[in-house]
Protein backbone atom coordinates (compact mmCIF):
# COMPACT_ATOMS: atom_id res chain seq x y z
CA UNK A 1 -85.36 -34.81 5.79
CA UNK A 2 -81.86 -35.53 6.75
CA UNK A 3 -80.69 -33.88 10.05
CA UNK A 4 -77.60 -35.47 10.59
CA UNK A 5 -74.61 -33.24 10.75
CA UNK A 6 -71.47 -33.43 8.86
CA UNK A 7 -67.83 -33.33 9.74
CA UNK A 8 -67.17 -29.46 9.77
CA UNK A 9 -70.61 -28.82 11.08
CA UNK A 10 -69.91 -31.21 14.09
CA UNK A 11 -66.30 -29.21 14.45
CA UNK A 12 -68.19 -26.03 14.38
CA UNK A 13 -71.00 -26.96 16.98
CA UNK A 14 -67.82 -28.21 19.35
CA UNK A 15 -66.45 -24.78 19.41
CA UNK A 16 -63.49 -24.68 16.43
CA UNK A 17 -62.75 -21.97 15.50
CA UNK A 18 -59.75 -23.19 12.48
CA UNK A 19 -60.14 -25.52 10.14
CA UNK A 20 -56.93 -27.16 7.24
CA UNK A 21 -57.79 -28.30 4.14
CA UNK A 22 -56.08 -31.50 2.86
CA UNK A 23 -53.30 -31.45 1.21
CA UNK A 24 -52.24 -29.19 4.08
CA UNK A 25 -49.30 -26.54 3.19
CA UNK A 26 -46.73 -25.49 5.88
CA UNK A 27 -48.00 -22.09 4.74
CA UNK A 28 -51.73 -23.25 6.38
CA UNK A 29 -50.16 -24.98 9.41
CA UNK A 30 -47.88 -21.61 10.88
CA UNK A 31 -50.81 -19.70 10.21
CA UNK A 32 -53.10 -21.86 11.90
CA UNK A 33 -50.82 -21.42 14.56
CA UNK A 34 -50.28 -17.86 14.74
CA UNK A 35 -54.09 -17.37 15.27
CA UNK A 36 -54.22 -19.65 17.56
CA UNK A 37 -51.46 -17.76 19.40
CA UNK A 38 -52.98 -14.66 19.17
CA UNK A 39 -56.09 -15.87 20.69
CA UNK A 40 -54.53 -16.81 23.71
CA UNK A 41 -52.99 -13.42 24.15
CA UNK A 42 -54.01 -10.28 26.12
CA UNK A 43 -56.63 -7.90 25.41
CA UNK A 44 -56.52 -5.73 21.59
CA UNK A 45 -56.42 -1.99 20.87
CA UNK A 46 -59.49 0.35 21.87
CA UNK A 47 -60.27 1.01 18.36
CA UNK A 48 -59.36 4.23 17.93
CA UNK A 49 -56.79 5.88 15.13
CA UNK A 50 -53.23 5.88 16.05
CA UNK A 51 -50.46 8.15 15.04
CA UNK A 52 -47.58 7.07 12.39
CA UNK A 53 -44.60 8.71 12.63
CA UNK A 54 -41.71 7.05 9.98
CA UNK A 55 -37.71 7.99 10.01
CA UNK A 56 -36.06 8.25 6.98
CA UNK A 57 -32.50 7.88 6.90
CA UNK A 58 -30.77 11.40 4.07
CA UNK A 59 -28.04 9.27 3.77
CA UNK A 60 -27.11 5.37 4.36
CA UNK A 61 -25.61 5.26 7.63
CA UNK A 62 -27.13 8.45 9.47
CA UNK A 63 -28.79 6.30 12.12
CA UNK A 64 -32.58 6.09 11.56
CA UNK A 65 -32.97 2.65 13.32
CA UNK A 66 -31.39 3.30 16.62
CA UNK A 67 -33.56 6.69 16.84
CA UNK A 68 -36.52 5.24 15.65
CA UNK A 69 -36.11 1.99 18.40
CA UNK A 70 -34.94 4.02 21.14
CA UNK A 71 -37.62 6.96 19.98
CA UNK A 72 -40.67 3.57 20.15
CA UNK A 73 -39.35 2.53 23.42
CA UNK A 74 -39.25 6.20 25.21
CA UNK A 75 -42.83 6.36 23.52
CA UNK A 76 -43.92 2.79 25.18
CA UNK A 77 -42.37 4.07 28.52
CA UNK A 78 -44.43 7.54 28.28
CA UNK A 79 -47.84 6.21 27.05
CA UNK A 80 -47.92 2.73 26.04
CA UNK A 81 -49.55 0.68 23.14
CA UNK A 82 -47.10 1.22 20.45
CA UNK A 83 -46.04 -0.65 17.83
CA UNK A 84 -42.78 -0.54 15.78
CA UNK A 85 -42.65 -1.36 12.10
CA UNK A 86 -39.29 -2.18 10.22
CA UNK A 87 -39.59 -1.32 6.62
CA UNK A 88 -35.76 -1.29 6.00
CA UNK A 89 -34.49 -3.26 2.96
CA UNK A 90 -32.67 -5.32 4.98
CA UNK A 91 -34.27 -5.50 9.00
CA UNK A 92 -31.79 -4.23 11.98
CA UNK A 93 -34.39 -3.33 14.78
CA UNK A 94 -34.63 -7.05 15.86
CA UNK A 95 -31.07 -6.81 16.42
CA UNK A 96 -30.95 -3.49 17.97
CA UNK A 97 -33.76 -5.21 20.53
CA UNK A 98 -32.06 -8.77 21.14
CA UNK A 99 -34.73 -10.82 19.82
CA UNK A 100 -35.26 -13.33 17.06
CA UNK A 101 -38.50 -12.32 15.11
CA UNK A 102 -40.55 -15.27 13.74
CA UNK A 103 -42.69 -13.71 11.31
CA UNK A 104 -41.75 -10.75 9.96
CA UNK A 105 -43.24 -7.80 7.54
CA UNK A 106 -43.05 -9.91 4.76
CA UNK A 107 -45.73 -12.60 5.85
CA UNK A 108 -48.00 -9.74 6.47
CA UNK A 109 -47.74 -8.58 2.87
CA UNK A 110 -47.40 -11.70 1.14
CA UNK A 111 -51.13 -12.41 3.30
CA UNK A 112 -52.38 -8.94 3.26
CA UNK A 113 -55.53 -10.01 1.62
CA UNK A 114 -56.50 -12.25 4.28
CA UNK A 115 -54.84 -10.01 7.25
CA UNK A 116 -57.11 -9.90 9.97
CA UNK A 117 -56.81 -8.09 13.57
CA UNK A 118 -55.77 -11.91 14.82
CA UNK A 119 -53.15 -12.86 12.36
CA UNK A 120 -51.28 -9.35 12.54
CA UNK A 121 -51.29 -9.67 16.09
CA UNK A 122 -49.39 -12.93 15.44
CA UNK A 123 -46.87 -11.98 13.01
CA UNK A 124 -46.06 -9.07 15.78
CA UNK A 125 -42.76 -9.71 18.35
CA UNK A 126 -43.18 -8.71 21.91
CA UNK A 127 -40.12 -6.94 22.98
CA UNK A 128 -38.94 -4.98 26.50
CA UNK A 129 -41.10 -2.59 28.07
CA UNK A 130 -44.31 -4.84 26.08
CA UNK A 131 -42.71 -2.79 22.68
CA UNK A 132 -44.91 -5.19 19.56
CA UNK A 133 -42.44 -5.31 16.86
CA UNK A 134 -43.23 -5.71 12.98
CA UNK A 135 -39.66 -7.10 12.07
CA UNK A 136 -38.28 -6.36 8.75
CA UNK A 137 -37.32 -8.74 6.47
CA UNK A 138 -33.70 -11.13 6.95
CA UNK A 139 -32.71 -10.74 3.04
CA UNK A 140 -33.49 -9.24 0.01
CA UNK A 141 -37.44 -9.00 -0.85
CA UNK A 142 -37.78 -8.93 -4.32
CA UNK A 143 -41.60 -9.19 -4.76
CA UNK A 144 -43.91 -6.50 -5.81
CA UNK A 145 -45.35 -4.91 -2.75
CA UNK A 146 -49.07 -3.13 -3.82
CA UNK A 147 -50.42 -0.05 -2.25
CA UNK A 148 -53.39 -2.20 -1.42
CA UNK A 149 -51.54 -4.34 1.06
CA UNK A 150 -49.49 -1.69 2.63
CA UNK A 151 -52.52 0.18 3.44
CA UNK A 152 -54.27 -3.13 5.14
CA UNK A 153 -51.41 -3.30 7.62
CA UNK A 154 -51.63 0.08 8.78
CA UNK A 155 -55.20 0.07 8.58
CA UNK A 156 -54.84 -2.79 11.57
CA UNK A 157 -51.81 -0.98 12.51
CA UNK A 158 -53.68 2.11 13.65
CA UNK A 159 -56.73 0.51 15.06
CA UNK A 160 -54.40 -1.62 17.36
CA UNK A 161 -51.59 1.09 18.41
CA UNK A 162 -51.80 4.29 20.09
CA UNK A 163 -48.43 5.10 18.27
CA UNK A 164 -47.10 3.21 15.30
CA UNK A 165 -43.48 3.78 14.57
CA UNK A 166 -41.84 3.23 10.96
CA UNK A 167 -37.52 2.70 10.65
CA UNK A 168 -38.13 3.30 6.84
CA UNK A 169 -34.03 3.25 6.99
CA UNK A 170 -32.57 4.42 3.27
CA UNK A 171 -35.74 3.34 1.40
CA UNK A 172 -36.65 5.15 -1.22
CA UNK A 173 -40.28 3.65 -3.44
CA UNK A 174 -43.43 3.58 -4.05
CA UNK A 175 -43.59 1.74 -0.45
CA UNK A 176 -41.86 4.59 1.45
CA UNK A 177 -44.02 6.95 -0.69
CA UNK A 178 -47.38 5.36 0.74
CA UNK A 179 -46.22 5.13 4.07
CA UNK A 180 -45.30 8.70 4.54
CA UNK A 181 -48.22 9.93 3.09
CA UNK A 182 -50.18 8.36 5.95
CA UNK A 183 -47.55 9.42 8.59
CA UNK A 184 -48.01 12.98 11.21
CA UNK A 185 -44.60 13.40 11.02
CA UNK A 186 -41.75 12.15 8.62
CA UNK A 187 -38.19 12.29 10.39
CA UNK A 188 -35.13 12.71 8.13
CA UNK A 189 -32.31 11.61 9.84
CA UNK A 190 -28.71 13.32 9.09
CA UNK A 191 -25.96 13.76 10.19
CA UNK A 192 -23.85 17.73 10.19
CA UNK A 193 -22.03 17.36 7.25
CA UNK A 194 -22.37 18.48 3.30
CA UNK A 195 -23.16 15.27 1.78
CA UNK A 196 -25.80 14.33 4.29
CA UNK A 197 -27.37 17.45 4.59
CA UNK A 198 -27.18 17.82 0.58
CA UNK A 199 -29.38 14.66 0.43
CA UNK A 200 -31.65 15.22 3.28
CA UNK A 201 -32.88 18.26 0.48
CA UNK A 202 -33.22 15.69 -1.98
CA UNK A 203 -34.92 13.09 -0.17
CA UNK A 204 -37.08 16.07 1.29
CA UNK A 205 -38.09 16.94 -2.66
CA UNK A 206 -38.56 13.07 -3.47
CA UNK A 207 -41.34 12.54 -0.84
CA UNK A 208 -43.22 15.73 -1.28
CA UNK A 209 -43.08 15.61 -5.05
CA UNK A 210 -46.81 14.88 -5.80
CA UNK A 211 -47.47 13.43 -2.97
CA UNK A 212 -50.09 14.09 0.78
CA UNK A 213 -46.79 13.57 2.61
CA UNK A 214 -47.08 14.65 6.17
CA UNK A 215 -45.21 17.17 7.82
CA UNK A 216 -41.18 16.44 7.53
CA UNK A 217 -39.17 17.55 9.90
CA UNK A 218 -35.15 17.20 10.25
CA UNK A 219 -33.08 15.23 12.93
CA UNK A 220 -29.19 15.85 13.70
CA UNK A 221 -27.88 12.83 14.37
CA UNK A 222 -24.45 12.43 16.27
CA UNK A 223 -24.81 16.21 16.38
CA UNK A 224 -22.14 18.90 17.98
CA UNK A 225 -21.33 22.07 17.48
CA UNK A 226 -19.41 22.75 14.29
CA UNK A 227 -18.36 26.25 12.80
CA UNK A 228 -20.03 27.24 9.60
CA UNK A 229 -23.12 24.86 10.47
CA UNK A 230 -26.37 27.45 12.23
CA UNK A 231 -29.48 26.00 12.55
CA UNK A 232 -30.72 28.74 10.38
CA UNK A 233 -27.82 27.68 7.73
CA UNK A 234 -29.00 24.05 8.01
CA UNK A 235 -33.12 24.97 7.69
CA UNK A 236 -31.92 26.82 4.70
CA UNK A 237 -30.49 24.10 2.69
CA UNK A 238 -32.53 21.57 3.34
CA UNK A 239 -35.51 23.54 3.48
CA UNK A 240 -36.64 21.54 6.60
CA UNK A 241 -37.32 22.70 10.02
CA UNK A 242 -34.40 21.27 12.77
CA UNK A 243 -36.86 18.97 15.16
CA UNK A 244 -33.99 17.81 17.35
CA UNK A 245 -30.25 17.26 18.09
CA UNK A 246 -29.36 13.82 19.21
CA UNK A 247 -25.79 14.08 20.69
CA UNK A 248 -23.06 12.34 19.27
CA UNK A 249 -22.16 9.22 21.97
CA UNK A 250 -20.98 7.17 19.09
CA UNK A 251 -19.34 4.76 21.49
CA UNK A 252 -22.11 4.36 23.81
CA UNK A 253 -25.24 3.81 20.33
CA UNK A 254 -22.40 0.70 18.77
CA UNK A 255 -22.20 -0.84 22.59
CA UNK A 256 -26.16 -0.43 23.24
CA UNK A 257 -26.65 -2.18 19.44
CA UNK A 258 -23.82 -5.28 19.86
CA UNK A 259 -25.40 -6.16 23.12
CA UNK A 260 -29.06 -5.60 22.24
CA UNK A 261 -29.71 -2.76 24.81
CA UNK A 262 -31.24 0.57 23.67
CA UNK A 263 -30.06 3.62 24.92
CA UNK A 264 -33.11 4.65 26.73
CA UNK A 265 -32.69 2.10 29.41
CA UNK A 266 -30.11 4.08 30.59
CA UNK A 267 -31.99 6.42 32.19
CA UNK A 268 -29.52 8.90 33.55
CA UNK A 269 -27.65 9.85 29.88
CA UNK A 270 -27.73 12.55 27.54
CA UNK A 271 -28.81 10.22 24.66
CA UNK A 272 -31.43 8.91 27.08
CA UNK A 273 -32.67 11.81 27.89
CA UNK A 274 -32.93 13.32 24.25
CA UNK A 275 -34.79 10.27 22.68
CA UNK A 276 -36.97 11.23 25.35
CA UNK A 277 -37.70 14.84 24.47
CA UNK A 278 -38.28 13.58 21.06
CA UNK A 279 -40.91 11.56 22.19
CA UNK A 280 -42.56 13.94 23.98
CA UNK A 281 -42.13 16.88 21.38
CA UNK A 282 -43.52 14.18 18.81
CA UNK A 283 -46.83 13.34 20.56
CA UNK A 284 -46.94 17.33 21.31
CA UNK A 285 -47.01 17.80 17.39
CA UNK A 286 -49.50 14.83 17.24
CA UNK A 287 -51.69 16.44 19.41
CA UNK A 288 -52.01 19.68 17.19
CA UNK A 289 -52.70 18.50 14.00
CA UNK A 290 -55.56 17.68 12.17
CA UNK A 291 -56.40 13.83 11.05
CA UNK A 292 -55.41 13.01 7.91
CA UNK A 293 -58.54 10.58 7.07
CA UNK A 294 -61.76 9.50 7.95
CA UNK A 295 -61.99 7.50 11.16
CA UNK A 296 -61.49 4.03 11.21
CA UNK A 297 -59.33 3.44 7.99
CA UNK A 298 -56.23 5.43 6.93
CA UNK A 299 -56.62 4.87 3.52
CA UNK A 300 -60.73 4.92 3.38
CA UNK A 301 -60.36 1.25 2.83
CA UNK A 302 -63.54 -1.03 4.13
């Protein structure tokens, strides 16, 4: 009997751990790469479920990526482990954080079927204050996204991450659909005026039409004090609960985003200080609820 060893076995027996098949693709080379990356890294999550909590702009404009970066950084700050995941058509949180993603969501869903706890870790960008970002995508992604690979990502997502934060931006699909249905808490962001608040009520209605969405709850961006505009008058028409009031320091959110410094390092501010509360009042809410699945996968996925 022959007991001599081949190749791959001899590779194996020396410890490899990757292996490229000939012809090899630039495809198999980054992701070679990326695991081997990963490897080198620091410990992973503890294995236990993490929260999702997704912002949803009512109207284009209203500001759901600088309160959903500035909300995953005060959440990093207060408890660590958190993850932030840009699902906006077109991906602004790298620039709101001054870095230059690599990978971004797209490589995770164009390899969802072989996503693994390594490679997602790899196609994730380290930011201040150890913040893991999921970058969205640099131009238009115009292939079909299934449910199926959507819920692999979060089902790593939420094994990794003690909090995992969603800038869903203006979206509005089958994607955002999925996502919120797994999510604690769905934020609409608006701002205190007719039109916005007019479509926060029909974005509200779109997501709960059919669907296991989460609870939804409303925030005022840029908000101050207007006649004609309670909070009672505001919960009416959009038939959403008020969650918070982020003030309006227009000037100081467009300097923080041009130079690629969030708010909340500011520590001392208004703005600061209310992505803060939000934080807090979010993991508050966390901590009350019930979980929505079975422990270990969000979707009851294997």
């Amino acid at each position: 009997m022959d007991f001599t060893l081949n190749p791959e076995q001899e590779l194996i027996r020396a410890g490899a751990r990757e292996f490229l098949e000939r012809p090899t693709t630039t495809a198999s080379l980054l992701e070679a790469f990326v695991r081997l990356t990963s490897s080198r890294r620091g410990p992973k999550g503890q294995g236990t479920n993490g929260s999702v909590l997704t912002f949803v702009n009512a109207k284009g404009g209203s500001g759901a990526t600088t309160i959903a970066v500035n909300t995953s950084l005060s959440l990093q700050s207060q408890q660590g482990n958190v993850a932030l995941v840009d699902l906006a058509p077109l991906g602004h949180a790298a620039l709101h954080l001054n870095v230059k993603p690599t990978f971004t969501i797209a490589d995770a869903i164009r390899n969802s079927k072989r996503l693994d706890d390594d490679l997602l870790e790899g196609y994730m960008t380290r930011c201040r204050g150890d913040l893991h970002l999921l970058a969205g995508v640099n131009e238009a992604f115009t292939e079909e996204t299934s449910t199926e690979a959507i819920a692999r990502i979060f089902d790593l997502l939420v094994t990794r991450y003690r909090h995992v934060v969603v800038d869903a931006s203006t979206r509005l699909d089958r994607t955002l659909r999925t996502v919120c249905d797994l999510s604690q808490t769905v934020l609409l962001v608006a701002l205190l005026d007719v039109p916005s608040l007019w479509s926060a009520a029909k974005v509200r209605d779109y997501l709960l039409d059919g669907s296991a969405c989460a609870n939804v709850g409303l925030v005022l961006n840029r908000f101050r004090k207007l006649p004609g505009f309670t909070d009672a008058q505001i919960e009416a028409a959009t038939q959403t609960k008020i969650m918070c009031k982020i003030p309006n320091q227009y000037a100081a959110v467009a300097a923080a985003i041009d130079h690629g410094a969030p708010l909340v390092g500011k520590n001392h501010s208004d703005i600061a200080r209310a992505f803060a509360n939000l934080a807090q009042m979010l993991t508050r809410t966390e901590a009350t609820e019930k979980p929505k699945t079975r422990a270990g996968s969000l979707f009851g996925l294997a």
